[in-house]
C-alpha atoms as a PDB file:
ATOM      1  CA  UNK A   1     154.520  -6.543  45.018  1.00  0.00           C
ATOM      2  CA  UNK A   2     156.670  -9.466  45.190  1.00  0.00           C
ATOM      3  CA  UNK A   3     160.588 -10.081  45.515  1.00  0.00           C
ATOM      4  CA  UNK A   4     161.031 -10.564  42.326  1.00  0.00           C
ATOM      5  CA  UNK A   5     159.080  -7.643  40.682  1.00  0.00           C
ATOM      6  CA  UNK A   6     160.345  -4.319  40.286  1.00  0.00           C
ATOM      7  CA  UNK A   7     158.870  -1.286  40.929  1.00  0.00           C
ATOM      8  CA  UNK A   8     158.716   1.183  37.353  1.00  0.00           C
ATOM      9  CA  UNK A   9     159.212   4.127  39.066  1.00  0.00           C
ATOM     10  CA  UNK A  10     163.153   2.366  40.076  1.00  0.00           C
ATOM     11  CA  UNK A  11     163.731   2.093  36.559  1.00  0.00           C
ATOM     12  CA  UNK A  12     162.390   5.152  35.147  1.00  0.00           C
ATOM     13  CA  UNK A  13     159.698   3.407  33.388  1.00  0.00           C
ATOM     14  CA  UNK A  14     156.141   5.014  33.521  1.00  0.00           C
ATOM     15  CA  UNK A  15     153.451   2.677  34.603  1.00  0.00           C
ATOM     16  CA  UNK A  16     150.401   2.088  31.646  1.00  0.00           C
ATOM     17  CA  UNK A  17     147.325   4.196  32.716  1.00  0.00           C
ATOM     18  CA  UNK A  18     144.536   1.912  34.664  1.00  0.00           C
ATOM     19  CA  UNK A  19     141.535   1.236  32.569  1.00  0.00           C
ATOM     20  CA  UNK A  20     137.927   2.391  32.657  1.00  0.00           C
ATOM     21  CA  UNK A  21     136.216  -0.888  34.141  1.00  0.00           C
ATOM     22  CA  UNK A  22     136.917  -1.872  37.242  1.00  0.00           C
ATOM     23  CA  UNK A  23     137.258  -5.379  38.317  1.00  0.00           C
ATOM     24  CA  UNK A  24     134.290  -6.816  40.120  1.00  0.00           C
ATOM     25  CA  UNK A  25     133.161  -9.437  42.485  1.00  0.00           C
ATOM     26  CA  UNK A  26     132.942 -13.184  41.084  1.00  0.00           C
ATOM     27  CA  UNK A  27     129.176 -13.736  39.855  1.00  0.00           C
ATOM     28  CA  UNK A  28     128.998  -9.809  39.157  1.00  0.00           C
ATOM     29  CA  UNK A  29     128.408  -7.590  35.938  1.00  0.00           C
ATOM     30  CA  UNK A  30     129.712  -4.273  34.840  1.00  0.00           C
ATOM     31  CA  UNK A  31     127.398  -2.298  32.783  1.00  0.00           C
ATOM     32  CA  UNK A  32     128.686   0.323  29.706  1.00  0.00           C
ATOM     33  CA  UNK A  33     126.639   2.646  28.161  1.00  0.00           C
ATOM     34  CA  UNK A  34     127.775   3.063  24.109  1.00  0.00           C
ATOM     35  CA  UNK A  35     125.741   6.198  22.906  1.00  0.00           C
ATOM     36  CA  UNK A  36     126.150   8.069  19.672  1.00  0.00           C
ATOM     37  CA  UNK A  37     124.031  10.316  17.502  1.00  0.00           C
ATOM     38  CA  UNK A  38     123.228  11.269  13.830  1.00  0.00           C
ATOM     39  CA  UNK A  39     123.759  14.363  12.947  1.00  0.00           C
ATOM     40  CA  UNK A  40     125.882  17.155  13.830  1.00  0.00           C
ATOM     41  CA  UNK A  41     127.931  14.760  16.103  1.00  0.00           C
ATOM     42  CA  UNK A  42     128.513  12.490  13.751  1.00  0.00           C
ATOM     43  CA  UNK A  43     130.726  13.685  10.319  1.00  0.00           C
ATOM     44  CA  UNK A  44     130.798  10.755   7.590  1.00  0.00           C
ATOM     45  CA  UNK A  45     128.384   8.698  10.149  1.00  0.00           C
ATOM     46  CA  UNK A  46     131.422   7.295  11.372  1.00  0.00           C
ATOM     47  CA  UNK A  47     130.088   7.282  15.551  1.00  0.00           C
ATOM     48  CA  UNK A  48     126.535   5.781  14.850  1.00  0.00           C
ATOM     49  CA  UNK A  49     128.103   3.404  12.120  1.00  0.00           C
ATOM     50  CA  UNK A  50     130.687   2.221  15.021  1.00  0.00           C
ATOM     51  CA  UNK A  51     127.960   1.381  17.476  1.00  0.00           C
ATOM     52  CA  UNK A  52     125.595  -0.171  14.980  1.00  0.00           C
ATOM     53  CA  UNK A  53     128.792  -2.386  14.163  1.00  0.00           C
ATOM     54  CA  UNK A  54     129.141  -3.473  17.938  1.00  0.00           C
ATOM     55  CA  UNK A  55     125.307  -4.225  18.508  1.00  0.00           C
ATOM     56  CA  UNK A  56     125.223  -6.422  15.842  1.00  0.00           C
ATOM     57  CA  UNK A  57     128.938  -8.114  16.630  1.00  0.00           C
ATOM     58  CA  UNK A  58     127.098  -8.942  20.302  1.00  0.00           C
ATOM     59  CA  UNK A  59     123.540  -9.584  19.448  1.00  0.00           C
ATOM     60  CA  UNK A  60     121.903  -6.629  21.090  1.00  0.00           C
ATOM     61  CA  UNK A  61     118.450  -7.046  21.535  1.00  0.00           C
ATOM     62  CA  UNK A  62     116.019  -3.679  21.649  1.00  0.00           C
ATOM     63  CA  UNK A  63     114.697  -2.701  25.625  1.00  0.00           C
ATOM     64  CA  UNK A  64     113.574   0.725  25.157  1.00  0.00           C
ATOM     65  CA  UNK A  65     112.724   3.745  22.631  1.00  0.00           C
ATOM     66  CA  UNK A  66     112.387   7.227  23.165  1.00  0.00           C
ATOM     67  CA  UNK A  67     108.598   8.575  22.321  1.00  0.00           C
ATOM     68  CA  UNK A  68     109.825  10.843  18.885  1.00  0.00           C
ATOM     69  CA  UNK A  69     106.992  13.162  19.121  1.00  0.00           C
ATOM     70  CA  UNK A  70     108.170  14.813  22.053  1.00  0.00           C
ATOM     71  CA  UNK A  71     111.881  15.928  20.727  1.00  0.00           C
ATOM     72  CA  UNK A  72     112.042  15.472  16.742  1.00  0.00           C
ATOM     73  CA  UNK A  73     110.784  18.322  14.064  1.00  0.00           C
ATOM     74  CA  UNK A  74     109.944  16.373  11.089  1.00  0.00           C
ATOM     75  CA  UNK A  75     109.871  18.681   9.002  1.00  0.00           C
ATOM     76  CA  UNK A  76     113.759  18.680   9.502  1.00  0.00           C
ATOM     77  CA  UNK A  77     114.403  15.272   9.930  1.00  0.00           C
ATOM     78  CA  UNK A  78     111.709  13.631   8.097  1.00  0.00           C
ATOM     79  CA  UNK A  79     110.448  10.146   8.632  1.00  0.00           C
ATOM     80  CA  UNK A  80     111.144   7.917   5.377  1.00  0.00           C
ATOM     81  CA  UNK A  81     108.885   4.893   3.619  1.00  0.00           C
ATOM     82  CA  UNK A  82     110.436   1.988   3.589  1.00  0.00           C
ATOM     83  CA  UNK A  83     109.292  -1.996   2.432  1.00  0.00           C
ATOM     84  CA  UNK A  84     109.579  -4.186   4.753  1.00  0.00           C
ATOM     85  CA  UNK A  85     110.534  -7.805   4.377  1.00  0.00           C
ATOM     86  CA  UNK A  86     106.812  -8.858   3.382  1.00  0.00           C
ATOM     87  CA  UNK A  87     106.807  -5.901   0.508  1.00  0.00           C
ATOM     88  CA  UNK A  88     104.595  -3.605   2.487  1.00  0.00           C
ATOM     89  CA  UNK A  89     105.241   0.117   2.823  1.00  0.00           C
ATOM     90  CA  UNK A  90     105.767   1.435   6.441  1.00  0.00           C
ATOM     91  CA  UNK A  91     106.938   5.211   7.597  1.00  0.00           C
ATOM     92  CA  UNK A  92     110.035   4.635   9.824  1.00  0.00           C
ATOM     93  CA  UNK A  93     109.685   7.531  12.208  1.00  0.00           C
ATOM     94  CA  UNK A  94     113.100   9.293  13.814  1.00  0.00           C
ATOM     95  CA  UNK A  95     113.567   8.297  17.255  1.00  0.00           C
ATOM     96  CA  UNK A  96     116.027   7.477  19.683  1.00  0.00           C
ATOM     97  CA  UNK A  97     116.606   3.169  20.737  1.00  0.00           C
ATOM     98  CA  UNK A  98     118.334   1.466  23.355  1.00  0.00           C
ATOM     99  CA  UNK A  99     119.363  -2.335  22.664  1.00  0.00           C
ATOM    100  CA  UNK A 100     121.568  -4.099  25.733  1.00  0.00           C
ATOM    101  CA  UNK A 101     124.007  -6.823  25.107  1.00  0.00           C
ATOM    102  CA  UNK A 102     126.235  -9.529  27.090  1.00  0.00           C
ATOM    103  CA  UNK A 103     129.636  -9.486  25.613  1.00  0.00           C
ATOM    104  CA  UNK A 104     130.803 -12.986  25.008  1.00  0.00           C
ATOM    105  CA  UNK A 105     133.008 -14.232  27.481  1.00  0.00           C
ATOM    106  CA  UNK A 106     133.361 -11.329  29.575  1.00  0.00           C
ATOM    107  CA  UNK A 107     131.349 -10.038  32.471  1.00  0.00           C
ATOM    108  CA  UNK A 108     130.605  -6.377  30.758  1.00  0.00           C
ATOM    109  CA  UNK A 109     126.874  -5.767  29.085  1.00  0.00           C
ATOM    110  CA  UNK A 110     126.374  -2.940  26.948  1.00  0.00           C
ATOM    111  CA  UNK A 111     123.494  -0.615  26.753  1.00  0.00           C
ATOM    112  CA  UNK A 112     123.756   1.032  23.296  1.00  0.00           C
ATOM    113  CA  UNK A 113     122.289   4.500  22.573  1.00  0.00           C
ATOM    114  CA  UNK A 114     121.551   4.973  18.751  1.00  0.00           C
ATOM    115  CA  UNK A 115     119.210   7.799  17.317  1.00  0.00           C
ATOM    116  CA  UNK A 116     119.121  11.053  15.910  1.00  0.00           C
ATOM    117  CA  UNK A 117     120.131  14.412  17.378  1.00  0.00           C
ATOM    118  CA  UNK A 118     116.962  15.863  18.865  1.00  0.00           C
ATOM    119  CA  UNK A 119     115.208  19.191  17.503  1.00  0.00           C
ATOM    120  CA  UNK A 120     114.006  19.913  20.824  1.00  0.00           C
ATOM    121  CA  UNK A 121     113.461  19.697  24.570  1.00  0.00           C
ATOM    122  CA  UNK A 122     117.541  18.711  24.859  1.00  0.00           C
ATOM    123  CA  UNK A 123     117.136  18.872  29.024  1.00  0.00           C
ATOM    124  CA  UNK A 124     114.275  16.649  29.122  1.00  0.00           C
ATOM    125  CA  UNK A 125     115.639  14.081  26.524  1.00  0.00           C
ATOM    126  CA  UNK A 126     119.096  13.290  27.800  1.00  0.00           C
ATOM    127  CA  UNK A 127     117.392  13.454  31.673  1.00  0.00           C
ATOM    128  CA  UNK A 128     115.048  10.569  29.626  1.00  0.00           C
ATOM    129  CA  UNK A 129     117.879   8.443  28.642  1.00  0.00           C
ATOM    130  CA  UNK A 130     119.433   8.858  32.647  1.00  0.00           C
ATOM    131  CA  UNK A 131     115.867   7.194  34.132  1.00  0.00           C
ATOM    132  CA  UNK A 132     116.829   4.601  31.110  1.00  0.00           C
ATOM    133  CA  UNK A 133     120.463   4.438  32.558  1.00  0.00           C
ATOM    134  CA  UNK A 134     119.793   4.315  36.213  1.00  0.00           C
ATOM    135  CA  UNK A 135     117.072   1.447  35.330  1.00  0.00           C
ATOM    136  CA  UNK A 136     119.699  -0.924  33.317  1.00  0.00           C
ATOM    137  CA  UNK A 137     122.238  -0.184  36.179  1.00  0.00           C
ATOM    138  CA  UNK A 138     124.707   1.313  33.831  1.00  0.00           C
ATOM    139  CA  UNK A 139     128.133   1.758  35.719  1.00  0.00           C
ATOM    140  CA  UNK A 140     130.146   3.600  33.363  1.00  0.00           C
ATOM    141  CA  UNK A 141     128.953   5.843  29.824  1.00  0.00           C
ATOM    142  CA  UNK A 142     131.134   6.210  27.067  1.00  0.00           C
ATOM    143  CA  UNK A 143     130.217   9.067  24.436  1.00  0.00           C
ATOM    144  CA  UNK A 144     131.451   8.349  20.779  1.00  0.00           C
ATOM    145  CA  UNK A 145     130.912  11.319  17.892  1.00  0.00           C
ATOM    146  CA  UNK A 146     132.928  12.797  14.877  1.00  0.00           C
ATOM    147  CA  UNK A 147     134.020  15.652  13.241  1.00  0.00           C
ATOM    148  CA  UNK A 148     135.502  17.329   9.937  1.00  0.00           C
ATOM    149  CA  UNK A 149     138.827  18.764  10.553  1.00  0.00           C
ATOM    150  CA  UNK A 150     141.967  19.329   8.116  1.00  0.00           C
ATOM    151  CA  UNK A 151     143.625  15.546   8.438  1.00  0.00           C
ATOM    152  CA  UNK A 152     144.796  13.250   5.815  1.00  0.00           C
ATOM    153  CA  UNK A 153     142.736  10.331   4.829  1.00  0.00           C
ATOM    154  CA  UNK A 154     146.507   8.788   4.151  1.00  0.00           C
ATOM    155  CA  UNK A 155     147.629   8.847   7.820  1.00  0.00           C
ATOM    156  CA  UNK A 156     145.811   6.971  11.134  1.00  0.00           C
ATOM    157  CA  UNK A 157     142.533   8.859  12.163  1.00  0.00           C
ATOM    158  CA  UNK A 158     143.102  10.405  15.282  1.00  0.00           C
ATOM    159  CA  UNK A 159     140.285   9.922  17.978  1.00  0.00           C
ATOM    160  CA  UNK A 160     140.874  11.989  21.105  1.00  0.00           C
ATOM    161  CA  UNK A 161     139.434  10.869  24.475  1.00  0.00           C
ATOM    162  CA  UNK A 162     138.684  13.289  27.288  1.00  0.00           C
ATOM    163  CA  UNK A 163     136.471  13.289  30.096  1.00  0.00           C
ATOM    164  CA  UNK A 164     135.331  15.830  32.961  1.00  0.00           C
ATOM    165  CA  UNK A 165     135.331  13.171  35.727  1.00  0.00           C
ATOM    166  CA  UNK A 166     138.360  14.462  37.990  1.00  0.00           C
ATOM    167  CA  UNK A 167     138.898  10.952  39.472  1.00  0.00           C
ATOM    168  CA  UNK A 168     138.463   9.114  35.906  1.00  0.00           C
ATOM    169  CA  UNK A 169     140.727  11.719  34.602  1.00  0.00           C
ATOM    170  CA  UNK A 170     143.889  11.047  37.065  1.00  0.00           C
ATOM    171  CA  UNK A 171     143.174   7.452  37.675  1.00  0.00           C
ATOM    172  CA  UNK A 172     143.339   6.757  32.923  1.00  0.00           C
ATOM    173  CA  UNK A 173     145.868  10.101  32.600  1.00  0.00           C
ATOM    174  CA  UNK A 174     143.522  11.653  30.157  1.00  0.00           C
ATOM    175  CA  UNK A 175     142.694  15.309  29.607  1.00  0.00           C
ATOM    176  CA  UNK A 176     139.593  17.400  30.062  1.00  0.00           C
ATOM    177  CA  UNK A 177     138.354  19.365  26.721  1.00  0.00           C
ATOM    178  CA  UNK A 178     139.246  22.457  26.809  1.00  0.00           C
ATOM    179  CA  UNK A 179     136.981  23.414  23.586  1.00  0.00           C
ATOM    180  CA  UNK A 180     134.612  26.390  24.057  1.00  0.00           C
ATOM    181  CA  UNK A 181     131.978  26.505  21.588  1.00  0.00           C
ATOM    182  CA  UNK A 182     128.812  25.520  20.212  1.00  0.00           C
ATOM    183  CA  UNK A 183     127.712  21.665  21.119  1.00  0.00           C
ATOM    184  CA  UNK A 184     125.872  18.754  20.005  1.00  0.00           C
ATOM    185  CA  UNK A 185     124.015  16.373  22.123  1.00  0.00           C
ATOM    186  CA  UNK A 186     127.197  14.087  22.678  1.00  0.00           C
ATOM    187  CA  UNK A 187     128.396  17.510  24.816  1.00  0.00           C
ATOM    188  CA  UNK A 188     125.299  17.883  26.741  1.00  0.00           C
ATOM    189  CA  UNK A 189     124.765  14.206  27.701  1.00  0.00           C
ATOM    190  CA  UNK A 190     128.779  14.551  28.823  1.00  0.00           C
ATOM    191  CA  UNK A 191     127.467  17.164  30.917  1.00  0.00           C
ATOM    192  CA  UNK A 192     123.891  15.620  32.725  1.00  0.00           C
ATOM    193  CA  UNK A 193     126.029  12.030  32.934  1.00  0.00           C
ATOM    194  CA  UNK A 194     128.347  13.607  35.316  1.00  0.00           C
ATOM    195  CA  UNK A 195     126.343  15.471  37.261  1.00  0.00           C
ATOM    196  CA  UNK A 196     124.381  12.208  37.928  1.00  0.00           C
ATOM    197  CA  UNK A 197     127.813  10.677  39.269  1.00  0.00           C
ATOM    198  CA  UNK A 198     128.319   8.461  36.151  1.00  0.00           C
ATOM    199  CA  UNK A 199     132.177   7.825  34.971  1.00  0.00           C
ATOM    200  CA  UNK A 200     131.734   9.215  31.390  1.00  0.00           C
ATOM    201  CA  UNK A 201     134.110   9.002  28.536  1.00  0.00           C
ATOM    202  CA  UNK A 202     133.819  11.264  25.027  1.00  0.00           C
ATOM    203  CA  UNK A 203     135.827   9.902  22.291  1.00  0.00           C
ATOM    204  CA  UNK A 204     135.808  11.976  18.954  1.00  0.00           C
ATOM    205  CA  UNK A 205     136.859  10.613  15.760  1.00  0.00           C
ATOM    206  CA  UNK A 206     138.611  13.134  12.934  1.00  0.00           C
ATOM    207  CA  UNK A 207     137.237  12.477   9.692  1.00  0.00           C
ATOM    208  CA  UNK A 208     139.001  14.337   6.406  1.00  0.00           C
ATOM    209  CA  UNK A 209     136.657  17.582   5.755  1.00  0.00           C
ATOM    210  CA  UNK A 210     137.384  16.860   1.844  1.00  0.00           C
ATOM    211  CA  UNK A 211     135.494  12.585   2.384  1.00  0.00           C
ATOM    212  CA  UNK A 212     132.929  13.813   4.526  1.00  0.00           C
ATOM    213  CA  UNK A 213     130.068  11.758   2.950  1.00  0.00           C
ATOM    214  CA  UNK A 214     129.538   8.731   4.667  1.00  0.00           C
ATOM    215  CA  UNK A 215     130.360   5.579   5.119  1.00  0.00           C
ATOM    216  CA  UNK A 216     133.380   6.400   6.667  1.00  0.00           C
ATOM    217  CA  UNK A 217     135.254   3.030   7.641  1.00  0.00           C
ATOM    218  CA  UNK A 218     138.429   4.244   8.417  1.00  0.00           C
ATOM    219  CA  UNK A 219     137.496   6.725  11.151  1.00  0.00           C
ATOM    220  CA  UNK A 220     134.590   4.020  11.981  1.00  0.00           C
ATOM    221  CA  UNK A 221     137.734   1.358  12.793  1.00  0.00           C
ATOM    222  CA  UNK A 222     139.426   4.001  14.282  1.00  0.00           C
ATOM    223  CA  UNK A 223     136.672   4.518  17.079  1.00  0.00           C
ATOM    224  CA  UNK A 224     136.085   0.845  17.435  1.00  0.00           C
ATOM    225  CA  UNK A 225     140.441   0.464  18.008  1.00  0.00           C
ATOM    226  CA  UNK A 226     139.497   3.700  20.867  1.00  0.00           C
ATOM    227  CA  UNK A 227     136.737   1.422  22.438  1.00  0.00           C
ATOM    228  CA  UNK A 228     138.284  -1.940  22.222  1.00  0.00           C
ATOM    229  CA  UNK A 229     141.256  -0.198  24.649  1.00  0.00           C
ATOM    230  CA  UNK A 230     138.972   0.807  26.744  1.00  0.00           C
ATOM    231  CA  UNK A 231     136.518  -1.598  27.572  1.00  0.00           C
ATOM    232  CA  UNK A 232     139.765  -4.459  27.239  1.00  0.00           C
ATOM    233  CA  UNK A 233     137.760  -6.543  24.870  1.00  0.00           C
ATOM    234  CA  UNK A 234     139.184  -7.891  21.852  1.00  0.00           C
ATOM    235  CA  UNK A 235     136.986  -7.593  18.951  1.00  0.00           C
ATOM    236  CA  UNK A 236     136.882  -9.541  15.141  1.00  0.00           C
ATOM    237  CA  UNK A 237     136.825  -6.347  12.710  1.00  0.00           C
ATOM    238  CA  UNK A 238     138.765  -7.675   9.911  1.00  0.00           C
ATOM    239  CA  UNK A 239     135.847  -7.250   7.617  1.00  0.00           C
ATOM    240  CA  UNK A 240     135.565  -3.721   8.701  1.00  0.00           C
ATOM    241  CA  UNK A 241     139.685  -3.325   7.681  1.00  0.00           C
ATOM    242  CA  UNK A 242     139.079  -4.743   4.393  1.00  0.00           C
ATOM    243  CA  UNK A 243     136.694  -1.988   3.932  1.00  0.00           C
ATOM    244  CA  UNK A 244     138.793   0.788   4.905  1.00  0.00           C
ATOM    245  CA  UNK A 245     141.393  -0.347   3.146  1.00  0.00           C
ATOM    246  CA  UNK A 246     139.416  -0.142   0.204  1.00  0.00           C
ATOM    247  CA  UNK A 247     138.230   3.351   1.156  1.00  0.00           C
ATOM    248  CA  UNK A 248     141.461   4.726   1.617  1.00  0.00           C
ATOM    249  CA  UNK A 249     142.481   3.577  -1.843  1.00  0.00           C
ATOM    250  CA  UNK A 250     139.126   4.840  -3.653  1.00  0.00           C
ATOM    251  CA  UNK A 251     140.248   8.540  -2.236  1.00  0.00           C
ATOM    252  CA  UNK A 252     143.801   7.833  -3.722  1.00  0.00           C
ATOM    253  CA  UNK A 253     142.152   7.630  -6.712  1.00  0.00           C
ATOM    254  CA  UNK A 254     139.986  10.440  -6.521  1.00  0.00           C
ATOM    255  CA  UNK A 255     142.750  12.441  -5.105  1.00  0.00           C
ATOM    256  CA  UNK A 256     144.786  11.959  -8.386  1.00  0.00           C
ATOM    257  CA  UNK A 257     142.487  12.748 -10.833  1.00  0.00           C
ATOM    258  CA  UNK A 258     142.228  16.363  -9.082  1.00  0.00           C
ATOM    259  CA  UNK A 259     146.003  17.941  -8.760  1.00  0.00           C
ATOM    260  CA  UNK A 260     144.678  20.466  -6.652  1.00  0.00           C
ATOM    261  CA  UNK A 261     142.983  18.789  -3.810  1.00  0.00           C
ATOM    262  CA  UNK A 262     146.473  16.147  -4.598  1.00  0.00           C
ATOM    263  CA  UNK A 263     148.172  18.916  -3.610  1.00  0.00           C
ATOM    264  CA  UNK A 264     146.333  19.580  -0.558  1.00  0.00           C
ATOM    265  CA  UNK A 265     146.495  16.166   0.727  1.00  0.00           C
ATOM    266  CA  UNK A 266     150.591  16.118   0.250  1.00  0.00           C
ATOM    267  CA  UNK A 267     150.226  19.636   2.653  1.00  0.00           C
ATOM    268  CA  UNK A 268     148.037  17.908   4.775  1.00  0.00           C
ATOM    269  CA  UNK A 269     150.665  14.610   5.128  1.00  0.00           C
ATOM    270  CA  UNK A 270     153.568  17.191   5.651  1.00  0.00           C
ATOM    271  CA  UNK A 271     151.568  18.465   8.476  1.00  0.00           C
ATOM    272  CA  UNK A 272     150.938  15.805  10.297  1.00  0.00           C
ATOM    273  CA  UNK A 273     154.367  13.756   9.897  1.00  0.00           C
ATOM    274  CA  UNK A 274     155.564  16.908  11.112  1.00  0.00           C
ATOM    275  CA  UNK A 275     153.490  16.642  14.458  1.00  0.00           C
ATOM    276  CA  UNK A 276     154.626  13.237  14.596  1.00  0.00           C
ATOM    277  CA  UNK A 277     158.258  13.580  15.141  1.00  0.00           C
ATOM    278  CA  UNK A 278     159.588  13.305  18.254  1.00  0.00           C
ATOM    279  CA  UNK A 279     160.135  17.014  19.370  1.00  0.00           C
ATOM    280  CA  UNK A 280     156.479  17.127  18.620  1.00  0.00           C
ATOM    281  CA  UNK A 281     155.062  18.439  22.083  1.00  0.00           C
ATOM    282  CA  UNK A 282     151.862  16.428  23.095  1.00  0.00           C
ATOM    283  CA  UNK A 283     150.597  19.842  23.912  1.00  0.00           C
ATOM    284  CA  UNK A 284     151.361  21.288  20.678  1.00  0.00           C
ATOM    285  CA  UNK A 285     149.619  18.249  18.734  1.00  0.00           C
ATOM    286  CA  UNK A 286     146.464  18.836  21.819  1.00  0.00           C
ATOM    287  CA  UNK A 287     146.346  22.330  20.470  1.00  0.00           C
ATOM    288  CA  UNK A 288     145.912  21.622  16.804  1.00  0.00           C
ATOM    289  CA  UNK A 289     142.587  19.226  17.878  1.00  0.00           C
ATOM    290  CA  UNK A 290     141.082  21.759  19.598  1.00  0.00           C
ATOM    291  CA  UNK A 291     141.196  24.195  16.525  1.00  0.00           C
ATOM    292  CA  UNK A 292     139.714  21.100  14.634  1.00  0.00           C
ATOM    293  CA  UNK A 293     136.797  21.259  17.379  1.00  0.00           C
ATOM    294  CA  UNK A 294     136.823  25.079  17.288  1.00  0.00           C
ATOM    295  CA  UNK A 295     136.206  24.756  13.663  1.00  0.00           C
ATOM    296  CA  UNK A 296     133.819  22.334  13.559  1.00  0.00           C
ATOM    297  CA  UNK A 297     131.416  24.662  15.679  1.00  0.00           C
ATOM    298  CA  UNK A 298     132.499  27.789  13.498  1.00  0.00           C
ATOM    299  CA  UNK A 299     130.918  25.817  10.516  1.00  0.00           C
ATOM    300  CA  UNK A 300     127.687  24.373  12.190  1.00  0.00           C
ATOM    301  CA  UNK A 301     125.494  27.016  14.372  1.00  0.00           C
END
């Protein structure tokens, strides 16, 4: 520190957290791993639709697949016919794929995760996606899902970020979870990521129970806001706004046609411009997102 800067903790100011990436040597890469699931960890599709957004915004190009044999029931998640560009029929099978891409102008490259909750072997598969990990040199994993809870489409979509990682915990002031309950995948990955020493990150997007049917862009932005902070990357998602907009106005709309469920969304709104005022506790407004978690697992065994 200089002369002529001044220390925050003279002026009662609280310095920002640090961020996740760490700076690194000229000529050097950082490496994130981007993973989210279909499924169960993923209400209105929001997570999966995030990271399909961001492969496509930086060009990622496919480097591995996960054998779907070993870990999918299909007669749960069934493969699906599709044409392709040539008007033949081909069965696209579930599976899990890994695309990496260089972010423009930056020295981070991405590894993203996208697939479909497994039916089975849940040890084996996410110790599968660490050999794919340690191979691409990933430095840091960030874990994006989504859930129902009781929020108001009308107000910002709250994403919560927690992480297990003592160090990463103190060094970005974040919380651990302190849900109890069933998991997804997203929770067990958290889990096998740390115990391999990797910095991980969960981020989980709230998405209205009552507009659970996806697309969900405004929960979708919402995650993409979470991850721009944290990688420090600026990213062009105006035609992503333009679309939540729109969304947001469609379940206006719906809302006023029904005077109940209008009724439950002013309830809703109350609620949360309640928890917003400033003798809202932080811990108070923690509290109510765990019961959102808490319910989430009450609903899906």
């Amino acid at each position: 520190m200089n002369s002529f800067e001044v220390d925050p903790t003279e002026t009662g100011a609280v310095p920002e957290p640090e961020r996740l990436l760490q700076p690194v040597p000229e000529g050097q890469r950082i490496t994130v791993m981007l993973a989210a699931f279909e499924g169960w960890n993923d209400a209105g599709e929001a997570a999966s639709d995030a990271l399909r957004y961001l492969n496509k915004l930086w060009g990622g190009k496919k480097v591995a697949a996960i054998d779907a044999d070993e870990y999918y029931d299909f007669q749960f998640t069934r493969p699906t016919i599709r044409r392709t560009s040539s008007g033949e029929r081909k069965i696209k099978w579930p599976s899990t794929r890994i695309f990496k891409a260089s972010v423009p102008d930056s020295k981070v490259d991405v590894i993203f995760v996208q697939g479909t909750e497994p039916s089975y072997k849940w040890r084996a598969y996410t110790a599968e996606l660490l050999v794919h990990a340690a191979a691409l040199h990933v430095d840091y994993v960030i874990l994006v899902g989504a859930l129902l809870a009781d929020v108001p489409h009308s107000r910002p979509i709250p994403v919560s970020a927690s992480t297990d990682d003592s160090a990463l915990r103190e060094r970005m002031d974040l919380e651990a979870s302190q849900y109890e309950g069933p998991v997804g995948i997203v929770g067990v990955l958290a889990e096998v990521a740390l115990l391999a020493g990797l910095p991980t990150v969960s981020l989980w997007a709230a998405v209205p129970h009552y507009v659970a049917q996806a697309p969900s862009p405004k929960a979708q932005l919402a995650l993409l806001h979470r991850i721009e902070e944290l990688l420090q990357l600026p990213l062009d998602s105006q035609d992503l706004v333009e679309e939540s907009d729109a969304w947001e106005r469609g379940v206006d709309e719906l809302a006023t046609e029904d005077p109940e469920i209008a009724a439950y969304v002013r309830q809703l709104e109350e609620a949360k411009d309640t928890a917003d005022l400033p003798e809202a506790s932080g811990e108070s407004i923690a509290r109510e997102f765990e019961r959102y978690l808490k319910r989430r697992g009450k609903e899906k065994p």
